[in-house]
PDB file of N, CA and C in Angstrom:
ATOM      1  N   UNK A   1     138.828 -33.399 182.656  1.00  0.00           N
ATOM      2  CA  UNK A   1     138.928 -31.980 182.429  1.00  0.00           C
ATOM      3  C   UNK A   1     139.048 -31.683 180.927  1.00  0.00           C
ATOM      4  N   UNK A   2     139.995 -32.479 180.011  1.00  0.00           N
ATOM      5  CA  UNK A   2     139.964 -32.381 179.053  1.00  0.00           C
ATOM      6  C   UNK A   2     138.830 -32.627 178.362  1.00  0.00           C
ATOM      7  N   UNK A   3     138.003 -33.206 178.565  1.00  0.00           N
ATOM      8  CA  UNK A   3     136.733 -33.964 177.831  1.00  0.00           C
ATOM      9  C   UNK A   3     135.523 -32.811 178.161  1.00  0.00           C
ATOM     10  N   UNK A   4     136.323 -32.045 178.838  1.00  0.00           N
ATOM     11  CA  UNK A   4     134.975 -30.851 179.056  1.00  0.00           C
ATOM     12  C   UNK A   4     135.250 -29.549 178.872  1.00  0.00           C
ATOM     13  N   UNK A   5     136.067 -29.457 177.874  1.00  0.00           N
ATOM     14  CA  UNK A   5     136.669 -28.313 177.376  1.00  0.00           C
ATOM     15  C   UNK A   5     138.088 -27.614 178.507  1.00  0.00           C
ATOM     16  N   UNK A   6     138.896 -28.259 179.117  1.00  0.00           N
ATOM     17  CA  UNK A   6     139.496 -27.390 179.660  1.00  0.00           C
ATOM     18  C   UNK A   6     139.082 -27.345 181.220  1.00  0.00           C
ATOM     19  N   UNK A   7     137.270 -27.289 181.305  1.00  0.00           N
ATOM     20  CA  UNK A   7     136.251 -26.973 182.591  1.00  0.00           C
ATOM     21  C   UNK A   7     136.442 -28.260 183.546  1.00  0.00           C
ATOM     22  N   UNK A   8     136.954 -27.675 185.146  1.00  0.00           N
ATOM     23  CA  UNK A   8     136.921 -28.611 185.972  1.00  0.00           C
ATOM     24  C   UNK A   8     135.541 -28.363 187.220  1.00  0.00           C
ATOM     25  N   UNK A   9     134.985 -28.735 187.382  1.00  0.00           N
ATOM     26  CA  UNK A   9     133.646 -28.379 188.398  1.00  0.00           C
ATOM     27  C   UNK A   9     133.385 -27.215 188.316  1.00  0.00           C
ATOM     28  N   UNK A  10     133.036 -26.441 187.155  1.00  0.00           N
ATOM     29  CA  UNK A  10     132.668 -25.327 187.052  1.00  0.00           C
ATOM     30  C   UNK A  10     133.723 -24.640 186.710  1.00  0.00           C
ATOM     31  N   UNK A  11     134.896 -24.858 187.196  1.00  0.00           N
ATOM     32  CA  UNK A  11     136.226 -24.175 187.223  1.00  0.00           C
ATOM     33  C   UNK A  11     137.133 -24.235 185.732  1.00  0.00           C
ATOM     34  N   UNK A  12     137.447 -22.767 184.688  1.00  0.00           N
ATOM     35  CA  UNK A  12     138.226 -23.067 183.836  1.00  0.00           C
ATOM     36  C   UNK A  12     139.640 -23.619 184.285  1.00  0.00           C
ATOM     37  N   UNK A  13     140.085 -24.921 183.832  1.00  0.00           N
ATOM     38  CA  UNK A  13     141.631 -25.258 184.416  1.00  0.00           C
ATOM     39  C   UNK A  13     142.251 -24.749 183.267  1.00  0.00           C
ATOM     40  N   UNK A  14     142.541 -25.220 181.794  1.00  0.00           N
ATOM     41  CA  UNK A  14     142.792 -24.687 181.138  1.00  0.00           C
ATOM     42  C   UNK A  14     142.149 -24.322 179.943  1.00  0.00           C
ATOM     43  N   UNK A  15     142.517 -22.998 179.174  1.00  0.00           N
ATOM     44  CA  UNK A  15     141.859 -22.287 178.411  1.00  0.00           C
ATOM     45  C   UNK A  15     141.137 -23.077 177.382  1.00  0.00           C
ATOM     46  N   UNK A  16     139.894 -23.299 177.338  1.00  0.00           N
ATOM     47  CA  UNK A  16     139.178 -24.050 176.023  1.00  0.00           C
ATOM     48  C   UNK A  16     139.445 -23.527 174.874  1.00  0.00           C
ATOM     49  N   UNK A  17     140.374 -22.543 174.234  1.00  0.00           N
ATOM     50  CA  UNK A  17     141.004 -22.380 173.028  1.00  0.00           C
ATOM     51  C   UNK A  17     142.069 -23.629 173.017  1.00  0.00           C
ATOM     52  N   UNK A  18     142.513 -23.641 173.955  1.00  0.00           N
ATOM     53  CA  UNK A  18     143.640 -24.601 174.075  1.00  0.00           C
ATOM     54  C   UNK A  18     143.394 -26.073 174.029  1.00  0.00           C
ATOM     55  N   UNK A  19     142.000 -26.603 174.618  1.00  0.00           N
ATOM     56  CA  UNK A  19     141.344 -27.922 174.070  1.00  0.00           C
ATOM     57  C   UNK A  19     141.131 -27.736 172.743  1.00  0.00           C
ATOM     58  N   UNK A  20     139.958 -26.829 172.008  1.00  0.00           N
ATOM     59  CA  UNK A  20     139.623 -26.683 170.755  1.00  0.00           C
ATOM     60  C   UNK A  20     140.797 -26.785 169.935  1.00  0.00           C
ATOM     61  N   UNK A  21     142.283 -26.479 170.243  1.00  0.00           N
ATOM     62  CA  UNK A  21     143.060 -26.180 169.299  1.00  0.00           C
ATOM     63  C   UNK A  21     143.793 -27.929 169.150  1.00  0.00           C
ATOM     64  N   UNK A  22     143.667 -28.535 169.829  1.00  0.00           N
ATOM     65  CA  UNK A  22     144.118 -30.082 170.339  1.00  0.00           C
ATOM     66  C   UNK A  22     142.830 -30.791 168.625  1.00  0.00           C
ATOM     67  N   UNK A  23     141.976 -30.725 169.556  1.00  0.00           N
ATOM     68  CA  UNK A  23     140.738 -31.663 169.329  1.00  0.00           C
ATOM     69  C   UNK A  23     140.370 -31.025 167.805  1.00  0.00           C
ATOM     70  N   UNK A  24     141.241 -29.954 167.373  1.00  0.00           N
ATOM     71  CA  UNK A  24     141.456 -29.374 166.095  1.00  0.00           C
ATOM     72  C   UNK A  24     142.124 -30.440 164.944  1.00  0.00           C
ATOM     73  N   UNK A  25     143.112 -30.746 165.404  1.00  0.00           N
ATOM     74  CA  UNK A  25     143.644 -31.902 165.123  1.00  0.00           C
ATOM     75  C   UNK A  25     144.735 -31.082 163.991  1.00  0.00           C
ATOM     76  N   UNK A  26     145.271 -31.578 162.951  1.00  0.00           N
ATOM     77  CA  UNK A  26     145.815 -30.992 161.851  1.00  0.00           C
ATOM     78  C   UNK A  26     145.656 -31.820 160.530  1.00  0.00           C
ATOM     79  N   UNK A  27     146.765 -31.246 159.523  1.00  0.00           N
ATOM     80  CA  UNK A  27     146.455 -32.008 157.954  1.00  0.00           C
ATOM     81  C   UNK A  27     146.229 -34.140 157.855  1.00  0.00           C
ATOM     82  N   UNK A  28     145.273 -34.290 157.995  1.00  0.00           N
ATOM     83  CA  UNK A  28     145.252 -35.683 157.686  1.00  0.00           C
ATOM     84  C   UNK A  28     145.817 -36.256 156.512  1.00  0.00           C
ATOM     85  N   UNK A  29     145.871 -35.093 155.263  1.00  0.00           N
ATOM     86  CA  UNK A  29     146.844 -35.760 154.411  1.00  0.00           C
ATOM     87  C   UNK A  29     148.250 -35.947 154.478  1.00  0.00           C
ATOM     88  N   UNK A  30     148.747 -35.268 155.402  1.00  0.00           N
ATOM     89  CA  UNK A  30     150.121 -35.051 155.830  1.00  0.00           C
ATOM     90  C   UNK A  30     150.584 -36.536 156.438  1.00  0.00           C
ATOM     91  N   UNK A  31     149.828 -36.488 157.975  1.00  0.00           N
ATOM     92  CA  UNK A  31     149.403 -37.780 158.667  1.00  0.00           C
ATOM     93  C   UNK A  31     149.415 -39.021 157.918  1.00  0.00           C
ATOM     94  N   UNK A  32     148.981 -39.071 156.564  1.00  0.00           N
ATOM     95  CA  UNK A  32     148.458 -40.398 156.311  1.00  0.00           C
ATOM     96  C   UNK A  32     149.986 -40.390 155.504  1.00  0.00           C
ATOM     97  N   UNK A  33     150.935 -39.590 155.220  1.00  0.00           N
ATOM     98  CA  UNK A  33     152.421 -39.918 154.823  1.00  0.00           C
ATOM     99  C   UNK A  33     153.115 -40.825 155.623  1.00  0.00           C
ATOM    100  N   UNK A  34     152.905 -40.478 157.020  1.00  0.00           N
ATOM    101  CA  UNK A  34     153.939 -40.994 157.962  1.00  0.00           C
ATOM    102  C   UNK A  34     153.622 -42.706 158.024  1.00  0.00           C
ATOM    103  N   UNK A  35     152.592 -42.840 157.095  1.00  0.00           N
ATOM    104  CA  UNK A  35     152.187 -44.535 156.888  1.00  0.00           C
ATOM    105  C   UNK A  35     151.979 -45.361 158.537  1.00  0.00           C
ATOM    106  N   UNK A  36     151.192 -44.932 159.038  1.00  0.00           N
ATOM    107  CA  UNK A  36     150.776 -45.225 160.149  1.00  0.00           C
ATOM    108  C   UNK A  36     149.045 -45.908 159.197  1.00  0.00           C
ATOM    109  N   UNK A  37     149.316 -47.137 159.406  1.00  0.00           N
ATOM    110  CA  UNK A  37     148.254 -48.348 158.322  1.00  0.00           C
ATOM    111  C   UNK A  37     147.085 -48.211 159.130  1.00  0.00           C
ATOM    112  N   UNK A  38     147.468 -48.278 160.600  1.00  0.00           N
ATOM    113  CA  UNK A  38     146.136 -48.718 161.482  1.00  0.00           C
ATOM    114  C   UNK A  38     145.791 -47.343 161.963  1.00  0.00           C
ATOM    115  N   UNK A  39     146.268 -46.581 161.785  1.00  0.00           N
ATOM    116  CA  UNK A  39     145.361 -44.890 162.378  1.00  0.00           C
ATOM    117  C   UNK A  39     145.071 -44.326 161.081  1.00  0.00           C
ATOM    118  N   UNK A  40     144.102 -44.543 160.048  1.00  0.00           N
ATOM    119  CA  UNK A  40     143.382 -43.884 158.918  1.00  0.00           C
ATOM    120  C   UNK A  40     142.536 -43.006 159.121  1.00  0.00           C
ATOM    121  N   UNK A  41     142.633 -41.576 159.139  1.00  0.00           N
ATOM    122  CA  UNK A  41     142.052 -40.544 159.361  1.00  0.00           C
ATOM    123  C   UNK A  41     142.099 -39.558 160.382  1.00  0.00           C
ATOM    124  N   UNK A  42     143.487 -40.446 160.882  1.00  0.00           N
ATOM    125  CA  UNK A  42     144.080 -39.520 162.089  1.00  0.00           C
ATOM    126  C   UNK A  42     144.454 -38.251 161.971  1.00  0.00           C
ATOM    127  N   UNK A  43     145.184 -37.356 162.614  1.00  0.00           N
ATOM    128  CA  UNK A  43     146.054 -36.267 162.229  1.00  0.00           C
ATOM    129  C   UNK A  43     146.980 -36.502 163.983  1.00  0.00           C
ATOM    130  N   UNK A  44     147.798 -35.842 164.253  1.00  0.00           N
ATOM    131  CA  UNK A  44     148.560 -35.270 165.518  1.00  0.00           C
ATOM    132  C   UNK A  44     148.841 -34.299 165.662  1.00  0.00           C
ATOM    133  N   UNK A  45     148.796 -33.429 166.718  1.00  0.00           N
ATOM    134  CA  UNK A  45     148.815 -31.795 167.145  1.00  0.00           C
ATOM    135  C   UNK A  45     149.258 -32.019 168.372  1.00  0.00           C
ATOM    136  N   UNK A  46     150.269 -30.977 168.715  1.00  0.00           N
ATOM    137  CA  UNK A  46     150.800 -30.664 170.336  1.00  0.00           C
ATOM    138  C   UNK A  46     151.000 -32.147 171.027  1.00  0.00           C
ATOM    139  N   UNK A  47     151.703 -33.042 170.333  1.00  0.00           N
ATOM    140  CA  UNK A  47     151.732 -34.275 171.530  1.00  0.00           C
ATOM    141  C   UNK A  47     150.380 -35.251 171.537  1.00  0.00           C
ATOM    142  N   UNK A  48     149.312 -35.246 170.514  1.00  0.00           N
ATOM    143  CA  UNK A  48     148.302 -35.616 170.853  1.00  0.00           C
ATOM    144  C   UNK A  48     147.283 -36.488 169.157  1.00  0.00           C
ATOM    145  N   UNK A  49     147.239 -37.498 169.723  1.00  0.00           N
ATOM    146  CA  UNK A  49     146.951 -38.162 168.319  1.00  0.00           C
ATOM    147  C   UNK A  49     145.393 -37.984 167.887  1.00  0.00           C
ATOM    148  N   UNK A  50     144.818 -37.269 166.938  1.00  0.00           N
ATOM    149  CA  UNK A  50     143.549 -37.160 167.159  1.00  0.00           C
ATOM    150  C   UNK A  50     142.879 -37.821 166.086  1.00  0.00           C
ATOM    151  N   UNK A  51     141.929 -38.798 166.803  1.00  0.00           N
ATOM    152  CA  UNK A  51     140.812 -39.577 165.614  1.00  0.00           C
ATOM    153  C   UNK A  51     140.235 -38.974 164.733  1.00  0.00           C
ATOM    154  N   UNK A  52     139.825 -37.630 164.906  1.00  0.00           N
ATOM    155  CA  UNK A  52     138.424 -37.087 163.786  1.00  0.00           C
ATOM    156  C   UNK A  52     137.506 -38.192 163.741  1.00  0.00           C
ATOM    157  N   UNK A  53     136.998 -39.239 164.699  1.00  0.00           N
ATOM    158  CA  UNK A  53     136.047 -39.791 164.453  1.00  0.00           C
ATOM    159  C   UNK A  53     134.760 -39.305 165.047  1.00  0.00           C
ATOM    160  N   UNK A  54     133.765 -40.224 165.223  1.00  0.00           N
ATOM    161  CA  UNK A  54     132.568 -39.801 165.344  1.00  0.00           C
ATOM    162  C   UNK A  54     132.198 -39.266 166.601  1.00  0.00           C
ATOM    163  N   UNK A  55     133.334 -40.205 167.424  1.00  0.00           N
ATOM    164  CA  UNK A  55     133.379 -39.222 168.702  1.00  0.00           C
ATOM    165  C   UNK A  55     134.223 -38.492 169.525  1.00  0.00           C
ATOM    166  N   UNK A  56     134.897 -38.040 167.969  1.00  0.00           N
ATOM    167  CA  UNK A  56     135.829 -36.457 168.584  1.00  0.00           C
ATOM    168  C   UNK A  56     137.143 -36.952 169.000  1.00  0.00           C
ATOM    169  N   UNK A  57     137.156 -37.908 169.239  1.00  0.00           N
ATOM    170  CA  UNK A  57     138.351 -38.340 170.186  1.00  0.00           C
ATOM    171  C   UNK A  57     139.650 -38.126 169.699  1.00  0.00           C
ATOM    172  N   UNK A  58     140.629 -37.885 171.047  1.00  0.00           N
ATOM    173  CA  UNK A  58     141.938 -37.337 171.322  1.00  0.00           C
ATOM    174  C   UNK A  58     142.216 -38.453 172.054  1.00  0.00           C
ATOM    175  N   UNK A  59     143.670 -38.909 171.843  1.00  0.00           N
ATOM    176  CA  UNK A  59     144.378 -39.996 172.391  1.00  0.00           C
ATOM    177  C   UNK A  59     146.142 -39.320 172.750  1.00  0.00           C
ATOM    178  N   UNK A  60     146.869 -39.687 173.939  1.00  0.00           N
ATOM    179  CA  UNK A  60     147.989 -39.565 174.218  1.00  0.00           C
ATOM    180  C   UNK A  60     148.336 -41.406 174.474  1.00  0.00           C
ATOM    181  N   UNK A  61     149.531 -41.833 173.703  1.00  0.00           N
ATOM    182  CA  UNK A  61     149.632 -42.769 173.274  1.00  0.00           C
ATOM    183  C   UNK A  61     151.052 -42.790 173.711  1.00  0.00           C
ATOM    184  N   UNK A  62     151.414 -44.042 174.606  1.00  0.00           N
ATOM    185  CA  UNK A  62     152.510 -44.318 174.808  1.00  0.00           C
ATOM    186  C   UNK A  62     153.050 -46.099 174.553  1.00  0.00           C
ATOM    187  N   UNK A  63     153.865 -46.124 174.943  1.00  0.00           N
ATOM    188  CA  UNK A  63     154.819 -47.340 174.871  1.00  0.00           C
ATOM    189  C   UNK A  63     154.136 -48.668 175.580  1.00  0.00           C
ATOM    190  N   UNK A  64     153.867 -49.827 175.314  1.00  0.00           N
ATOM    191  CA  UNK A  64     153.351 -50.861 175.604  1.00  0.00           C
ATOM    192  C   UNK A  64     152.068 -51.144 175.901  1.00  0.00           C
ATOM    193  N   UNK A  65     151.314 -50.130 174.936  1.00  0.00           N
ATOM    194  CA  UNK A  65     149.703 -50.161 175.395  1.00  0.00           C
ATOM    195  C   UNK A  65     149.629 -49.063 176.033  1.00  0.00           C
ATOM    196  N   UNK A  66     150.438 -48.482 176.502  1.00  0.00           N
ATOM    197  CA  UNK A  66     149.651 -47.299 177.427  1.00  0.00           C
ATOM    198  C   UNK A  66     148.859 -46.018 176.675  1.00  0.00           C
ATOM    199  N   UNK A  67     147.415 -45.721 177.196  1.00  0.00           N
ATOM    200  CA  UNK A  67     146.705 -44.567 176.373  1.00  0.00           C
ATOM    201  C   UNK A  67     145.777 -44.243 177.486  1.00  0.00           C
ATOM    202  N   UNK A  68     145.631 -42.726 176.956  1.00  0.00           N
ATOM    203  CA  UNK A  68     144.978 -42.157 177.371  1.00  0.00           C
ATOM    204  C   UNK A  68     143.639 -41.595 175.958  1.00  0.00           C
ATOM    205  N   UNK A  69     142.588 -42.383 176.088  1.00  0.00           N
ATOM    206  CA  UNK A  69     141.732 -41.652 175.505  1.00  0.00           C
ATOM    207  C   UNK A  69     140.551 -41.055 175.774  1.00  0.00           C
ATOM    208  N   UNK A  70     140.317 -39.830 175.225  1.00  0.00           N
ATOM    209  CA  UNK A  70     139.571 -39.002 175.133  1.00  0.00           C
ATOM    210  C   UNK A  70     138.349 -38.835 174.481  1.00  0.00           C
ATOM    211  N   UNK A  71     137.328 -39.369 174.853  1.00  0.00           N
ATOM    212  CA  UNK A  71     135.649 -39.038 173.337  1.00  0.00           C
ATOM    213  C   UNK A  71     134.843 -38.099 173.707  1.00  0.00           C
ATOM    214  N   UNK A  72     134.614 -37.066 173.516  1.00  0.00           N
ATOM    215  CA  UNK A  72     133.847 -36.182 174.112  1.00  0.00           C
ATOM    216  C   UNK A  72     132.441 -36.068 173.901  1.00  0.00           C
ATOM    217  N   UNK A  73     132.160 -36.705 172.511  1.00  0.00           N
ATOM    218  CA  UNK A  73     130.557 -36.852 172.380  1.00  0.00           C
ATOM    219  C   UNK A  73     130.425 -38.259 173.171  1.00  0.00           C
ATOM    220  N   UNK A  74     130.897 -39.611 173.324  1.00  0.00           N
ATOM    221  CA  UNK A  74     130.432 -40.357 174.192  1.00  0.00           C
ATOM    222  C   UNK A  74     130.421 -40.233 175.759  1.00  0.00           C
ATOM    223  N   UNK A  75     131.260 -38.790 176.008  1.00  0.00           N
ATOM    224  CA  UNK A  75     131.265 -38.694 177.470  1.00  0.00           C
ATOM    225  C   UNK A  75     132.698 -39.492 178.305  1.00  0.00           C
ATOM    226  N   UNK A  76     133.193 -40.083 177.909  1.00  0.00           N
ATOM    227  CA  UNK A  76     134.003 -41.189 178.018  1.00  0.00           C
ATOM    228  C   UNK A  76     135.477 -40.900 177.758  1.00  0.00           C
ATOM    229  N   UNK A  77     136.333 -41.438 178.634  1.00  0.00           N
ATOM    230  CA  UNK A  77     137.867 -41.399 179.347  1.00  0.00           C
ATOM    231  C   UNK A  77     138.672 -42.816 179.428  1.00  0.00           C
ATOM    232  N   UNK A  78     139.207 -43.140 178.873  1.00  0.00           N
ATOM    233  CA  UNK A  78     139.559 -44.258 179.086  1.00  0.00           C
ATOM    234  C   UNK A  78     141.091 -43.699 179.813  1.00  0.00           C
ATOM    235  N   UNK A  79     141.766 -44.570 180.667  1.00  0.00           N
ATOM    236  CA  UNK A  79     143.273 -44.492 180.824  1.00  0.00           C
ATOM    237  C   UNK A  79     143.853 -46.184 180.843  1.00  0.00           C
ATOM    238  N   UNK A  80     144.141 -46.407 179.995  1.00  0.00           N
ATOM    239  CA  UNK A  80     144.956 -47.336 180.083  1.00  0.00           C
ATOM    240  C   UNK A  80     146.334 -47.717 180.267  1.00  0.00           C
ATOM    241  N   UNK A  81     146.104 -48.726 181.442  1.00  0.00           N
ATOM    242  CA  UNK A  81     147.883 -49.109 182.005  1.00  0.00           C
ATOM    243  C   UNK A  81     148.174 -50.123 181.231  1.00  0.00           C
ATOM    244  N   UNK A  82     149.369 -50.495 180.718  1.00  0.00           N
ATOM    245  CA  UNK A  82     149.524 -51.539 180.059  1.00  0.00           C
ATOM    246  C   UNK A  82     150.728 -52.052 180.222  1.00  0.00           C
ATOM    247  N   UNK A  83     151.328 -52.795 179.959  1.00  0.00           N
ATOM    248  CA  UNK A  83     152.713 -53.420 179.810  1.00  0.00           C
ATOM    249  C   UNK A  83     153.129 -54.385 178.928  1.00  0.00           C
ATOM    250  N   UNK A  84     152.218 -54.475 177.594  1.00  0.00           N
ATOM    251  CA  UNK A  84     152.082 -55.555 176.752  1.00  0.00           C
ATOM    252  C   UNK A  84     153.730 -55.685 176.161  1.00  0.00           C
ATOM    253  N   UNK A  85     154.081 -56.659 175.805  1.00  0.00           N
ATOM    254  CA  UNK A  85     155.711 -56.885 175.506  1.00  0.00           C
ATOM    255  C   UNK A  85     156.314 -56.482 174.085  1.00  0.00           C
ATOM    256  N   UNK A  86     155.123 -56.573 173.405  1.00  0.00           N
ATOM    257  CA  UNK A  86     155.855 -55.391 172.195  1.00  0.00           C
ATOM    258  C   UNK A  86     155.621 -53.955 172.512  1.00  0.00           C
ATOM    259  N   UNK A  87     156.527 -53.173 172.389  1.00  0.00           N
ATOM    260  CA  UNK A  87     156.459 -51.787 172.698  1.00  0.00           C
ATOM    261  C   UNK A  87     155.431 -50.822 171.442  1.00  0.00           C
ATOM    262  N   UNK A  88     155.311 -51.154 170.313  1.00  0.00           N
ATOM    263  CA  UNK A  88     154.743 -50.556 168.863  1.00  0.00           C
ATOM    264  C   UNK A  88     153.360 -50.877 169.610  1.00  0.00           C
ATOM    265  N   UNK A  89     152.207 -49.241 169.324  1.00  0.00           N
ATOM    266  CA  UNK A  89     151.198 -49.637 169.531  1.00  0.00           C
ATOM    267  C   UNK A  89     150.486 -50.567 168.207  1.00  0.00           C
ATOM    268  N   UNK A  90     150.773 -50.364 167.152  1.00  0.00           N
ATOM    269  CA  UNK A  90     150.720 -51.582 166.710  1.00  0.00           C
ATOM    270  C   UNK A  90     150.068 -52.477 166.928  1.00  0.00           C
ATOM    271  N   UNK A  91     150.731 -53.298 167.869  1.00  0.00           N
ATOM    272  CA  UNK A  91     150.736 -54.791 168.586  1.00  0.00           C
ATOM    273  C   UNK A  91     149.309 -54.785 169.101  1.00  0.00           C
ATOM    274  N   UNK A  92     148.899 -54.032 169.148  1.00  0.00           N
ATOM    275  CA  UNK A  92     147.529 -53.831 170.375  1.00  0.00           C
ATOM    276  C   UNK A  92     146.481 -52.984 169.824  1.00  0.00           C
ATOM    277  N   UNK A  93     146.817 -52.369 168.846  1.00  0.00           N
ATOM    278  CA  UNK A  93     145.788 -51.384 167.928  1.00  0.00           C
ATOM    279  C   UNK A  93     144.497 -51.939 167.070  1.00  0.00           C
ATOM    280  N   UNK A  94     145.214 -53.483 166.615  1.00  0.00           N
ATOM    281  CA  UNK A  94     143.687 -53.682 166.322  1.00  0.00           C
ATOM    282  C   UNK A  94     142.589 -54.861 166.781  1.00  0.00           C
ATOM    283  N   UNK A  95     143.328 -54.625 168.840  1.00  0.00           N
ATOM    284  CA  UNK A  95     142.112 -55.216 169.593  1.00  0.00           C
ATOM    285  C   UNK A  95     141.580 -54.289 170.262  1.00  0.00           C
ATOM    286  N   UNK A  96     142.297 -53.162 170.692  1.00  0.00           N
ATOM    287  CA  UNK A  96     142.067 -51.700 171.232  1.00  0.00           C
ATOM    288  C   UNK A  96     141.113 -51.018 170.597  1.00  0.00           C
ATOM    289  N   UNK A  97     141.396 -50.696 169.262  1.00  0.00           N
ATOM    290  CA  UNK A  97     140.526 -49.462 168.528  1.00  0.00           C
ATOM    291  C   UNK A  97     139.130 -49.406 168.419  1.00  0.00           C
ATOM    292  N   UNK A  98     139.225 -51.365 167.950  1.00  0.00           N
ATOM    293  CA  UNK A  98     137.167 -51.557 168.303  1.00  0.00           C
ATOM    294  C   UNK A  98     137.111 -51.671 169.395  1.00  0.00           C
ATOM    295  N   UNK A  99     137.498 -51.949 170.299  1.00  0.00           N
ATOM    296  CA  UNK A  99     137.036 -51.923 171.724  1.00  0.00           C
ATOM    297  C   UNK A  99     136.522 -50.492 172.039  1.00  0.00           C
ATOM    298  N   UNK A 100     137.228 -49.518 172.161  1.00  0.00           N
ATOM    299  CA  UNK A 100     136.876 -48.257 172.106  1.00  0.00           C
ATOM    300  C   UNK A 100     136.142 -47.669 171.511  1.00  0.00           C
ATOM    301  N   UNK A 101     136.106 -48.083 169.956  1.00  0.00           N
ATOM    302  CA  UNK A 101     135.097 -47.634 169.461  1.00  0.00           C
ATOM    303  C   UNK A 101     133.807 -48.293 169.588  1.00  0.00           C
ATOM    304  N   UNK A 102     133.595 -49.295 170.092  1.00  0.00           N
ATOM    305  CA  UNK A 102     132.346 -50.154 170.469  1.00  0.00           C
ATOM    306  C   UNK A 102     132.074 -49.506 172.075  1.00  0.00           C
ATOM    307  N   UNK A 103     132.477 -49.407 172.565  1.00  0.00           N
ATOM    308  CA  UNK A 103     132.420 -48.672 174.425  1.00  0.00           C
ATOM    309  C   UNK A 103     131.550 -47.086 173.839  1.00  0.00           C
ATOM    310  N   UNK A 104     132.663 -46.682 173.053  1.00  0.00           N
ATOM    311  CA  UNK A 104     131.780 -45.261 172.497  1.00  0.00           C
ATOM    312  C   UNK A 104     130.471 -45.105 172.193  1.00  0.00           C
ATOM    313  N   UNK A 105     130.509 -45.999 171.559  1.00  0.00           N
ATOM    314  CA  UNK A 105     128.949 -46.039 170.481  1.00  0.00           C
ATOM    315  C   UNK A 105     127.710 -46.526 171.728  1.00  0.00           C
ATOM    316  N   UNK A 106     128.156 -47.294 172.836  1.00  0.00           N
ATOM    317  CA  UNK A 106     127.438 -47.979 173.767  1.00  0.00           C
ATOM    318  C   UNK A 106     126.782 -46.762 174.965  1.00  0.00           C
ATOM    319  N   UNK A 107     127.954 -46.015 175.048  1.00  0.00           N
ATOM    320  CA  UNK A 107     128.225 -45.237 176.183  1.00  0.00           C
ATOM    321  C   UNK A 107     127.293 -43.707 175.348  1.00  0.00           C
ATOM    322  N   UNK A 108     127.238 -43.111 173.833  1.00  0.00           N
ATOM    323  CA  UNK A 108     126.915 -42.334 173.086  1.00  0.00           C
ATOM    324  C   UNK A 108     125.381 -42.697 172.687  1.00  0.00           C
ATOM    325  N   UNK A 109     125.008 -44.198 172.744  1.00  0.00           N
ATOM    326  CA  UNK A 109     123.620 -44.777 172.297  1.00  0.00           C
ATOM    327  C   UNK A 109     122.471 -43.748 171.759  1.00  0.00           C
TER     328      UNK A 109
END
């Protein structure tokens, strides 16, 4: 739903100002203070970590691997369950990020 503005089978679920304002993202120079090494070019808005990459993507990011991401130009949803034993995504960010971003680019061709 999110990946389609808000639109569920035709149906608005929630208001696509309210995606646009997500997938808006905020100050990346701000972002790049909080020294987060492995998210370069990120920003975060409303609970929601957003790439500004090539394919738009919005991520909700939790504790031991768990994510939810979002690419809207590749079409593509990932939800990931995880339970990896370090809790810092960190730990998992830089076998995750190309993975995703390689799925994108595959799935976007």
């Amino acid at each position: 739903m999110l990946r389609c503005e808000g639109s569920l089978q035709g149906k608005q679920i929630v208001p696509a100002s309210v995606v646009a304002d997500i997938r808006r993202g905020s100050d990346r120079d701000k972002f790049a203070k909080a020294g987060y090494s492995l998210l370069g070019g990120y920003s975060y808005r409303d609970m929601w970590w957003v790439t500004h990459n090539e394919h738009q993507a919005f991520e909700a990011r939790g504790i031991h691997g768990q994510r939810l991401y979002i690419a809207p130009v590749a079409e593509m949803v990932v939800a990931r369950f995880a339970s990896h034993p370090i809790a810092a995504s960190a730990a998992n960010d830089p076998i995750t990020m190309p993975a995703l971003m390689a799925l994108g680019r595959m799935l976007a061709g």
